[in-house]
C-alpha atoms as a PDB file:
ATOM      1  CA  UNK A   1     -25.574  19.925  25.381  1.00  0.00           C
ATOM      2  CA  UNK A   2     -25.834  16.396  24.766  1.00  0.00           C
ATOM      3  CA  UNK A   3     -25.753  15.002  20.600  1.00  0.00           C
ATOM      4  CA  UNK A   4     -29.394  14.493  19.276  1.00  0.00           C
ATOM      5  CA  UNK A   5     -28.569  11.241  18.004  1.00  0.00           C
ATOM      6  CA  UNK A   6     -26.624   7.886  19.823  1.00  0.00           C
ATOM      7  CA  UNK A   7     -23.016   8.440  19.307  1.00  0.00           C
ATOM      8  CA  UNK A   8     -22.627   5.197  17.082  1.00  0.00           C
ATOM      9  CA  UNK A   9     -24.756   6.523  14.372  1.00  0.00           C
ATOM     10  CA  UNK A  10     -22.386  10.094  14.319  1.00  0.00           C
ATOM     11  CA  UNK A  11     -19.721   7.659  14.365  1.00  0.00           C
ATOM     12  CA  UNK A  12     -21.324   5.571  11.746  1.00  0.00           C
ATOM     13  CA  UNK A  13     -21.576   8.565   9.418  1.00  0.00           C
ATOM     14  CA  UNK A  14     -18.116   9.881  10.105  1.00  0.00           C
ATOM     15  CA  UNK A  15     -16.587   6.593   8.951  1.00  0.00           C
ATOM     16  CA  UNK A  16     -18.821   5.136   6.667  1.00  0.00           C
ATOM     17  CA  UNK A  17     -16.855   5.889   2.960  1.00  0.00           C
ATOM     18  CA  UNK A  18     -13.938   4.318   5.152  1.00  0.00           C
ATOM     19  CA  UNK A  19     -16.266   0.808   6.148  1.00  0.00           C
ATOM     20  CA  UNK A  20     -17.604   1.068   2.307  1.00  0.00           C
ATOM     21  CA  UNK A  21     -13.847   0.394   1.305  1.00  0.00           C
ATOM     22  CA  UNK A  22     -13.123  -1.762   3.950  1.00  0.00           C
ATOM     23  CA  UNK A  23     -15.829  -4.610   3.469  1.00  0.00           C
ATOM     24  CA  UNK A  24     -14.204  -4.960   0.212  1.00  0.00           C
ATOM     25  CA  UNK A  25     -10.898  -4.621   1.076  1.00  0.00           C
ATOM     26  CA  UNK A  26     -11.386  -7.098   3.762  1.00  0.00           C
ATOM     27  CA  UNK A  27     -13.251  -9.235   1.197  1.00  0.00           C
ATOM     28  CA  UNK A  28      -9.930  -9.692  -1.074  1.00  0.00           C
ATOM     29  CA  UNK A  29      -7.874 -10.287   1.167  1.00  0.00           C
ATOM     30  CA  UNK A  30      -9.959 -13.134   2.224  1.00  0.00           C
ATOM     31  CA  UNK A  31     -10.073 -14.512  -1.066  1.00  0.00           C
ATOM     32  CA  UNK A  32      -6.614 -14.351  -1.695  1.00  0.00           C
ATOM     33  CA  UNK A  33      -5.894 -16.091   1.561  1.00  0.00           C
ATOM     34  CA  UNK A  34      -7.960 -18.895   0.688  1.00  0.00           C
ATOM     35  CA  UNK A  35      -6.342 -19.230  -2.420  1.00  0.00           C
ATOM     36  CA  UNK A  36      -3.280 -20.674   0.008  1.00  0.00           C
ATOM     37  CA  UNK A  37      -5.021 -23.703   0.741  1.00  0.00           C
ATOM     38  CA  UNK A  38      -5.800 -22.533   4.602  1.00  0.00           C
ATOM     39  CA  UNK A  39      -9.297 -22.863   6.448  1.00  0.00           C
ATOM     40  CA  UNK A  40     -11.007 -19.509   6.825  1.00  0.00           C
ATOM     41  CA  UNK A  41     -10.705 -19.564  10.128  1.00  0.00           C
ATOM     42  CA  UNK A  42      -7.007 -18.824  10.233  1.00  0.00           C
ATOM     43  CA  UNK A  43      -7.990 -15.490   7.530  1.00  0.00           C
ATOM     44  CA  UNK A  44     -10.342 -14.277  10.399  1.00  0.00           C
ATOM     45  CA  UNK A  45      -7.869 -14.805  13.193  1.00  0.00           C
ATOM     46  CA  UNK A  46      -5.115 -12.767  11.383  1.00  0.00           C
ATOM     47  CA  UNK A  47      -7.673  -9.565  10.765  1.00  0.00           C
ATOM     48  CA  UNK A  48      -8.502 -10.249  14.339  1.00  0.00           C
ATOM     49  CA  UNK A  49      -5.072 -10.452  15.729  1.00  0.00           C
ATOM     50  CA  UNK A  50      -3.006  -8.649  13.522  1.00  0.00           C
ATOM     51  CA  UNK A  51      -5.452  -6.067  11.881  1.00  0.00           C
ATOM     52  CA  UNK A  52      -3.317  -4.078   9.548  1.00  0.00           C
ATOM     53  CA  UNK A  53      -4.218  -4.249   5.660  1.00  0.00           C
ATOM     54  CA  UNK A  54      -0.847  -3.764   3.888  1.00  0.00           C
ATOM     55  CA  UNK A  55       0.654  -5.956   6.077  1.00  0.00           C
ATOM     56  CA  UNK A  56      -2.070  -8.707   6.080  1.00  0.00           C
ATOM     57  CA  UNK A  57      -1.805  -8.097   2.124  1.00  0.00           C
ATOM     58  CA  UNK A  58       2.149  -8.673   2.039  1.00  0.00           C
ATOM     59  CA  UNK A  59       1.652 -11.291   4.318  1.00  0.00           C
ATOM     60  CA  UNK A  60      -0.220 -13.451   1.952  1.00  0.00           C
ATOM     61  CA  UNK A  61       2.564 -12.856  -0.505  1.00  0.00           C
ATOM     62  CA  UNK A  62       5.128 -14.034   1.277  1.00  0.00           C
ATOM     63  CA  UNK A  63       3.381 -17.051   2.740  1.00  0.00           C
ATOM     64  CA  UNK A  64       2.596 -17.459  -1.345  1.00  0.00           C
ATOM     65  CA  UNK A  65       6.519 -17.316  -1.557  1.00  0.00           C
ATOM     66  CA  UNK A  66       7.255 -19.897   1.517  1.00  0.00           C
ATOM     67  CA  UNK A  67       8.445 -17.017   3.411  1.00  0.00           C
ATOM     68  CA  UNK A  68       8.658 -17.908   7.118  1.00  0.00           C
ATOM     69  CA  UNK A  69       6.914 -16.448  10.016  1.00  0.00           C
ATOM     70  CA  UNK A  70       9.647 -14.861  11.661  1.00  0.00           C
ATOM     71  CA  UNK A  71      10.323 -13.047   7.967  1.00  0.00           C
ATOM     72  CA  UNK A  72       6.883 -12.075   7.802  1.00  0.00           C
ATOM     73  CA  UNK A  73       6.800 -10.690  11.507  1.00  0.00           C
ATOM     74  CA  UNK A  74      10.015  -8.483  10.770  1.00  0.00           C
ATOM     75  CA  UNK A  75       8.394  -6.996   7.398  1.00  0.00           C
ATOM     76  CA  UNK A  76       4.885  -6.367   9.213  1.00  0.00           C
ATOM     77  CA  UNK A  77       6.394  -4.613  12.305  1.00  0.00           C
ATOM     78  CA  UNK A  78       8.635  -2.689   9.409  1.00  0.00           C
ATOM     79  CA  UNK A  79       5.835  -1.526   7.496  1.00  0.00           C
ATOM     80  CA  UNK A  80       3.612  -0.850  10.511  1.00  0.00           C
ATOM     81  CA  UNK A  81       6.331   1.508  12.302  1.00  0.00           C
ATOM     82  CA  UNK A  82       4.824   3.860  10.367  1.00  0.00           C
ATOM     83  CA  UNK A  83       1.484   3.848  13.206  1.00  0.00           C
ATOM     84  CA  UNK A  84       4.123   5.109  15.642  1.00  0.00           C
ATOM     85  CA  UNK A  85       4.038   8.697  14.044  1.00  0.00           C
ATOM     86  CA  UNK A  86       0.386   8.180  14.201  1.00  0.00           C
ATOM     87  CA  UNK A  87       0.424   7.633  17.597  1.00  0.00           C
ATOM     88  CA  UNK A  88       2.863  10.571  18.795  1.00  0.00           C
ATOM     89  CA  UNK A  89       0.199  12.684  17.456  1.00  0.00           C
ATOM     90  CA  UNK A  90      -2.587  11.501  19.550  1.00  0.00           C
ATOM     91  CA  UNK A  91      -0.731  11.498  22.906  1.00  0.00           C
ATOM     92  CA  UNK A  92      -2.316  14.409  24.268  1.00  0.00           C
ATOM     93  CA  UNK A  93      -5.916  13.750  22.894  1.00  0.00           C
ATOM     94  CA  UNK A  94      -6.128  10.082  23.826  1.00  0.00           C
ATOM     95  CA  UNK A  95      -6.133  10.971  27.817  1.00  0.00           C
ATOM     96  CA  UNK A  96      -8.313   7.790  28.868  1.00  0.00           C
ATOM     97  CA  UNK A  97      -9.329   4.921  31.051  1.00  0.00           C
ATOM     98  CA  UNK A  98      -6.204   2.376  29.776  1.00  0.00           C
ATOM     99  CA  UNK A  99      -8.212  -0.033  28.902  1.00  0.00           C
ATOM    100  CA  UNK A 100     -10.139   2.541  26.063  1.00  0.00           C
ATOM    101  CA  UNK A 101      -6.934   3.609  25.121  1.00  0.00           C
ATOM    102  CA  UNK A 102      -5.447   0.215  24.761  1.00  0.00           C
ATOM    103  CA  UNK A 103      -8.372  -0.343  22.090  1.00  0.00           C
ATOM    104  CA  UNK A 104      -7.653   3.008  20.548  1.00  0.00           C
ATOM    105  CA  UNK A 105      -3.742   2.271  19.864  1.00  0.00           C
ATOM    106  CA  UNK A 106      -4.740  -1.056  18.979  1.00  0.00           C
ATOM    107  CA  UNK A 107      -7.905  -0.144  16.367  1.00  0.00           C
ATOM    108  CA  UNK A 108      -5.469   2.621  14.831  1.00  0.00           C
ATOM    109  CA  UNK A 109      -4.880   2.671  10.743  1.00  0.00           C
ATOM    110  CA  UNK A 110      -4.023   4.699   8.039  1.00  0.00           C
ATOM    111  CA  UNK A 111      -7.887   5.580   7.472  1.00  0.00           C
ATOM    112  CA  UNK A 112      -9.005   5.796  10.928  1.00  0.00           C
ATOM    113  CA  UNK A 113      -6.262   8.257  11.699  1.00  0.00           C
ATOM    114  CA  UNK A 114      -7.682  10.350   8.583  1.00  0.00           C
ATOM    115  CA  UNK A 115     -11.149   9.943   9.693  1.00  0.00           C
ATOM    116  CA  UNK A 116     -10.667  11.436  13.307  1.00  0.00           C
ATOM    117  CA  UNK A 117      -7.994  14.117  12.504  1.00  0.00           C
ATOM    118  CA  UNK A 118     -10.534  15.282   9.343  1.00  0.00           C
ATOM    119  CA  UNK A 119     -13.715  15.371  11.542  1.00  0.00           C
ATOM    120  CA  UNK A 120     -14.946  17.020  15.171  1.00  0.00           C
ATOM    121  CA  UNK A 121     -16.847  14.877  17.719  1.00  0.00           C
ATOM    122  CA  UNK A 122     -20.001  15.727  18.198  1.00  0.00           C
ATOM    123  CA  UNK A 123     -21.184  18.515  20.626  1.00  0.00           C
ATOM    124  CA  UNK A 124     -21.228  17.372  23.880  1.00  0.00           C
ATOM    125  CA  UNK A 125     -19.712  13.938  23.614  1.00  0.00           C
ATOM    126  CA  UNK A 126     -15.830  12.865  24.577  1.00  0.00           C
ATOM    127  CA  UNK A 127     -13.559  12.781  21.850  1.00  0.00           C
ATOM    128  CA  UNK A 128     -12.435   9.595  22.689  1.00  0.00           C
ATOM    129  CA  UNK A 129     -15.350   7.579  23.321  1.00  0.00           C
ATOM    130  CA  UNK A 130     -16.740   9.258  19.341  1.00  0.00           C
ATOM    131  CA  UNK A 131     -13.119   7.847  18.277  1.00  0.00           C
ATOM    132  CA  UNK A 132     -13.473   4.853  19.792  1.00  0.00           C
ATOM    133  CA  UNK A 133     -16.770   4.337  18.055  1.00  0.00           C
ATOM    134  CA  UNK A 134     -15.157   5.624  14.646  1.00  0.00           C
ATOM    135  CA  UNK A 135     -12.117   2.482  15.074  1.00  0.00           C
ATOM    136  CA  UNK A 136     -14.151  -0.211  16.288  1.00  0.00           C
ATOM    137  CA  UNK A 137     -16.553  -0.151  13.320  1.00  0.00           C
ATOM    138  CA  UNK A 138     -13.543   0.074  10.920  1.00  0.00           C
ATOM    139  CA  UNK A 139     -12.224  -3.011  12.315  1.00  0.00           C
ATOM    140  CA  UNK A 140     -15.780  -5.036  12.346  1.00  0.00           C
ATOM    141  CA  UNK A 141     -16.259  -3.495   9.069  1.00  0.00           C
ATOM    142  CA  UNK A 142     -12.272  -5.329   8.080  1.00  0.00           C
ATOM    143  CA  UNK A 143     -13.339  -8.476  10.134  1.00  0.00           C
ATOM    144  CA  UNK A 144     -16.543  -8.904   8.423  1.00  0.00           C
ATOM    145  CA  UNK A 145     -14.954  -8.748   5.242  1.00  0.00           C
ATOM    146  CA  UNK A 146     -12.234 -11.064   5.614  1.00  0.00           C
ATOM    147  CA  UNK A 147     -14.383 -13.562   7.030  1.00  0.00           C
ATOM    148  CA  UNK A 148     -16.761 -13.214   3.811  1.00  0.00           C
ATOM    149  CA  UNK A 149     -14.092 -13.383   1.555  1.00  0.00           C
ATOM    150  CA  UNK A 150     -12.344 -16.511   2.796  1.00  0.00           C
ATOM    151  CA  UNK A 151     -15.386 -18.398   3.093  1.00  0.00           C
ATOM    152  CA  UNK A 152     -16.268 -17.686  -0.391  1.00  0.00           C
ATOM    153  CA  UNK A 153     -12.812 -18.505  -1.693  1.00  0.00           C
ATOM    154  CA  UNK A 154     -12.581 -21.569   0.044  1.00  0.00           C
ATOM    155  CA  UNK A 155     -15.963 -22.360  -1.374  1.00  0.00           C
ATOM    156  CA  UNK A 156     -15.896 -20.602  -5.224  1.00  0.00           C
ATOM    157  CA  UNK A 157     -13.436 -20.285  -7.312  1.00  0.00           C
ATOM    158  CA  UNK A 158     -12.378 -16.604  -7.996  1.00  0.00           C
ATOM    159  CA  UNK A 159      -9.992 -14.637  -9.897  1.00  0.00           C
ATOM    160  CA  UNK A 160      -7.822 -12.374  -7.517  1.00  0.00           C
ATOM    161  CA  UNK A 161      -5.962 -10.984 -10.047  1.00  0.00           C
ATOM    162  CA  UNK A 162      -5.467  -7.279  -9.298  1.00  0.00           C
ATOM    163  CA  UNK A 163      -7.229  -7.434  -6.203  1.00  0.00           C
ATOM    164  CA  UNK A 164      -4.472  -6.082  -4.302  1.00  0.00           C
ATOM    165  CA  UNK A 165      -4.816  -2.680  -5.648  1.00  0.00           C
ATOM    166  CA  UNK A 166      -7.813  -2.352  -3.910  1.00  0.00           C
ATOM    167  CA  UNK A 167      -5.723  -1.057  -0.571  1.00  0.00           C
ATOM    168  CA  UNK A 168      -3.876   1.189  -2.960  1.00  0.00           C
ATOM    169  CA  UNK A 169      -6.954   2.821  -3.895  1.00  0.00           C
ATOM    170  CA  UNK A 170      -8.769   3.166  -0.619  1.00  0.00           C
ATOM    171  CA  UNK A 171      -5.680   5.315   0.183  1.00  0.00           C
ATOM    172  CA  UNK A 172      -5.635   7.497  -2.797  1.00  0.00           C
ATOM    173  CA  UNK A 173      -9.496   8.282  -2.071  1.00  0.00           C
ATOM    174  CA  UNK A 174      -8.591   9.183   1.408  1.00  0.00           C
ATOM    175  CA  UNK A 175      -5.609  11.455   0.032  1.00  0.00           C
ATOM    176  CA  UNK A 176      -8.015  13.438  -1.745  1.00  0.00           C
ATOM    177  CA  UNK A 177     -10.119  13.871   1.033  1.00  0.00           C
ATOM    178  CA  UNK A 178      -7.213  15.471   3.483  1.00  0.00           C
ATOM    179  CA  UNK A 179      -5.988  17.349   0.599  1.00  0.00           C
ATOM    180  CA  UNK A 180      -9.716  18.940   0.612  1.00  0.00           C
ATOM    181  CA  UNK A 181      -9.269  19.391   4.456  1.00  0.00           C
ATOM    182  CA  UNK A 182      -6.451  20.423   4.770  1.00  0.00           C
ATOM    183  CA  UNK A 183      -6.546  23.116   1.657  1.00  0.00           C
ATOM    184  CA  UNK A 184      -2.674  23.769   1.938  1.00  0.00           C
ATOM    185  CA  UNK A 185      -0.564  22.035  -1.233  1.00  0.00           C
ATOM    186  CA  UNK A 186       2.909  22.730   0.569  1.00  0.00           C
ATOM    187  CA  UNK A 187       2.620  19.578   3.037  1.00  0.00           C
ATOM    188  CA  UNK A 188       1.293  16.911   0.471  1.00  0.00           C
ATOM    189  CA  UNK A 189       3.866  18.689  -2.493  1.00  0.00           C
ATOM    190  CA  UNK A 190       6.868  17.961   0.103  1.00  0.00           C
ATOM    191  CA  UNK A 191       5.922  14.500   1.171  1.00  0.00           C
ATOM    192  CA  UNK A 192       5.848  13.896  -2.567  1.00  0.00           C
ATOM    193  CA  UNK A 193       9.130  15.279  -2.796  1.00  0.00           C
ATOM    194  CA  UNK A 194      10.460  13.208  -0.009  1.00  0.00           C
ATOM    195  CA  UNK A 195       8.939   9.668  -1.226  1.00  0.00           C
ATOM    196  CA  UNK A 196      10.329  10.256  -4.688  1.00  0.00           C
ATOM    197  CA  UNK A 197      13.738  11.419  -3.481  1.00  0.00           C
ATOM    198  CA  UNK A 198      14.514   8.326  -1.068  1.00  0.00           C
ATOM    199  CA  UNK A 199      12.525   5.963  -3.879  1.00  0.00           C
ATOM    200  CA  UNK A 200      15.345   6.738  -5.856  1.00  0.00           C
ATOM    201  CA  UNK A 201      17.956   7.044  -3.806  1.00  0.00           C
ATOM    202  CA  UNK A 202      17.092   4.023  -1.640  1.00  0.00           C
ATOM    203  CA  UNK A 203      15.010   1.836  -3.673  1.00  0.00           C
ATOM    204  CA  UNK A 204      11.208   0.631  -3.250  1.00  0.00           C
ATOM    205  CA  UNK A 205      12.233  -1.716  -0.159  1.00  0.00           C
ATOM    206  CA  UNK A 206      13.579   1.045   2.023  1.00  0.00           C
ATOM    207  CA  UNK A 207      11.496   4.141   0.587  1.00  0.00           C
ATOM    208  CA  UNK A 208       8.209   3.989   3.010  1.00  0.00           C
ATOM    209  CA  UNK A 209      10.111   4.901   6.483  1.00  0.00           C
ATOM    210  CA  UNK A 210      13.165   6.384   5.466  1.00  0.00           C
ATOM    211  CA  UNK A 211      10.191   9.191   3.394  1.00  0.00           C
ATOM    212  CA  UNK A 212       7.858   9.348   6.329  1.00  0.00           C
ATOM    213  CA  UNK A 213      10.826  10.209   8.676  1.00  0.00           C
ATOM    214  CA  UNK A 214      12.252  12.960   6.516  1.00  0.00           C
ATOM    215  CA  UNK A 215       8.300  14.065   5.573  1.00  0.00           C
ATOM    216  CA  UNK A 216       7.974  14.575   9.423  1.00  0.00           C
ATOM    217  CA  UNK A 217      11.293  16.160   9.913  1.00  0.00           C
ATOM    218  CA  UNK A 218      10.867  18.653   7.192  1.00  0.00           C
ATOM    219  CA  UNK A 219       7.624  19.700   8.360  1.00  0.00           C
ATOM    220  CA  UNK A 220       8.741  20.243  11.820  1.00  0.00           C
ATOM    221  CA  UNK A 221      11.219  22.485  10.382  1.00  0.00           C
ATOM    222  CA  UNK A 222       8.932  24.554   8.737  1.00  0.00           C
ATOM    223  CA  UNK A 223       5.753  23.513  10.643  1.00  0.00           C
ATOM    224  CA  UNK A 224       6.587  27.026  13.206  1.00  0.00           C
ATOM    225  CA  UNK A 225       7.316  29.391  10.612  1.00  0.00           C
ATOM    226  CA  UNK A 226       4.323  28.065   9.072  1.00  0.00           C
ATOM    227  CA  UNK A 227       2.014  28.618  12.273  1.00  0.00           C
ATOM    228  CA  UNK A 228       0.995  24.882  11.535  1.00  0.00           C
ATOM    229  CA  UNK A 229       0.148  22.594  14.744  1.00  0.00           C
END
């Protein structure tokens, strides 16, 4: 049986609270590049190129700080190891032509991972052409914000303050939504557990791999005695 409707618009539904936050998103961080003094061009070639929103966000506060590229490269592939654990995950579901899969790896975030291990492709279609769909209008949804926003800060003036929360909140929103998913407290309690242990143990610098490593270890511990896949 073949979907009733083009896969783009199941896609489009799937994913569309996640492009609703990431106009926005992409929209601030635009702004707030432009507030650096650089052309808008070089704000859509980093969403193009590097595509990650914490790290494009940190990014613009350490070029704010003079920070040099090689520093900023180390803290984005730092905070982005995190998208390997992602990844491990969707080994054996992303069996595809390479260059598909190349886009998938490429296209993957925090919310599009949510998005496609919340929701089901749709009857009859390949689950990785739906999830390719699903990533590649998150990251024209990110591009066309970013280009929006620097524009418009290189041609207004705005004031950014607080606009970095914005990423902060997109990922709260989408924490509710697993929670609702999933329906079982024990994961999300002990990930708590774990980011509040090594926050204090290790500081904020050092607390977002050292608590997804022992949130992943933990639950592989108890994932077979939980019957949890």
């Amino acid at each position: 049986m073949r979907p009733s409707r083009p896969l783009f618009f199941h896609a489009l539904k799937a994913t569309l609270p996640v492009i609703v936050g990431y106009v926005p998103l992409g929209f601030a961080f635009g702004l707030l590049f432009a507030e650096l003094g650089h052309h808008w061009a070089w704000a859509m070639a980093m969403s193009l190129a590097v595509y990650a929103g914490a790290a494009q966000f940190l990014a613009v506060g350490l070029l704010a700080a003079g920070a040099g590229l090689v520093d900023i490269g180390i803290a984005t592939l730092i905070l982005n190891a995190r998208h390997a654990f992602f990844g491990v995950s969707l080994l054996e579901r992303w069996r595809t032509h390479p260059i598909k899969k190349a886009f998938l790896i490429f296209w993957l975030t925090d919310e599009t991972y949510a998005v496609i291990t919340s929701l089901k492709a749709p009857e009859g279609t390949r689950e990785t052409d739906f999830h390719l769909w699903v990533a590649g209008l998150n990251y024209a949804a990110w591009n066309t914000g970013t280009v929006a926003g620097a524009i418009t800060g290189q041609a207004l003036a705005f004031d950014t303050t607080g606009m970095d929360f914005a990423l902060t909140a997109l990922f709260a929103v989408l924490l509710v939504e697993q929670i609702r998913e999933v329906r079982q407290p024990f994961p999300f309690l002990l990930a708590l557990a774990a980011g509040l242990a090594t926050l204090a143990l290790f500081g904020a610098e050092h607390m977002l791999l050292i608590s997804i490593g022992l949130s992943l270890y933990l639950l592989m511990l108890t994932g077979r005695r939980r019957a949890w896949r």
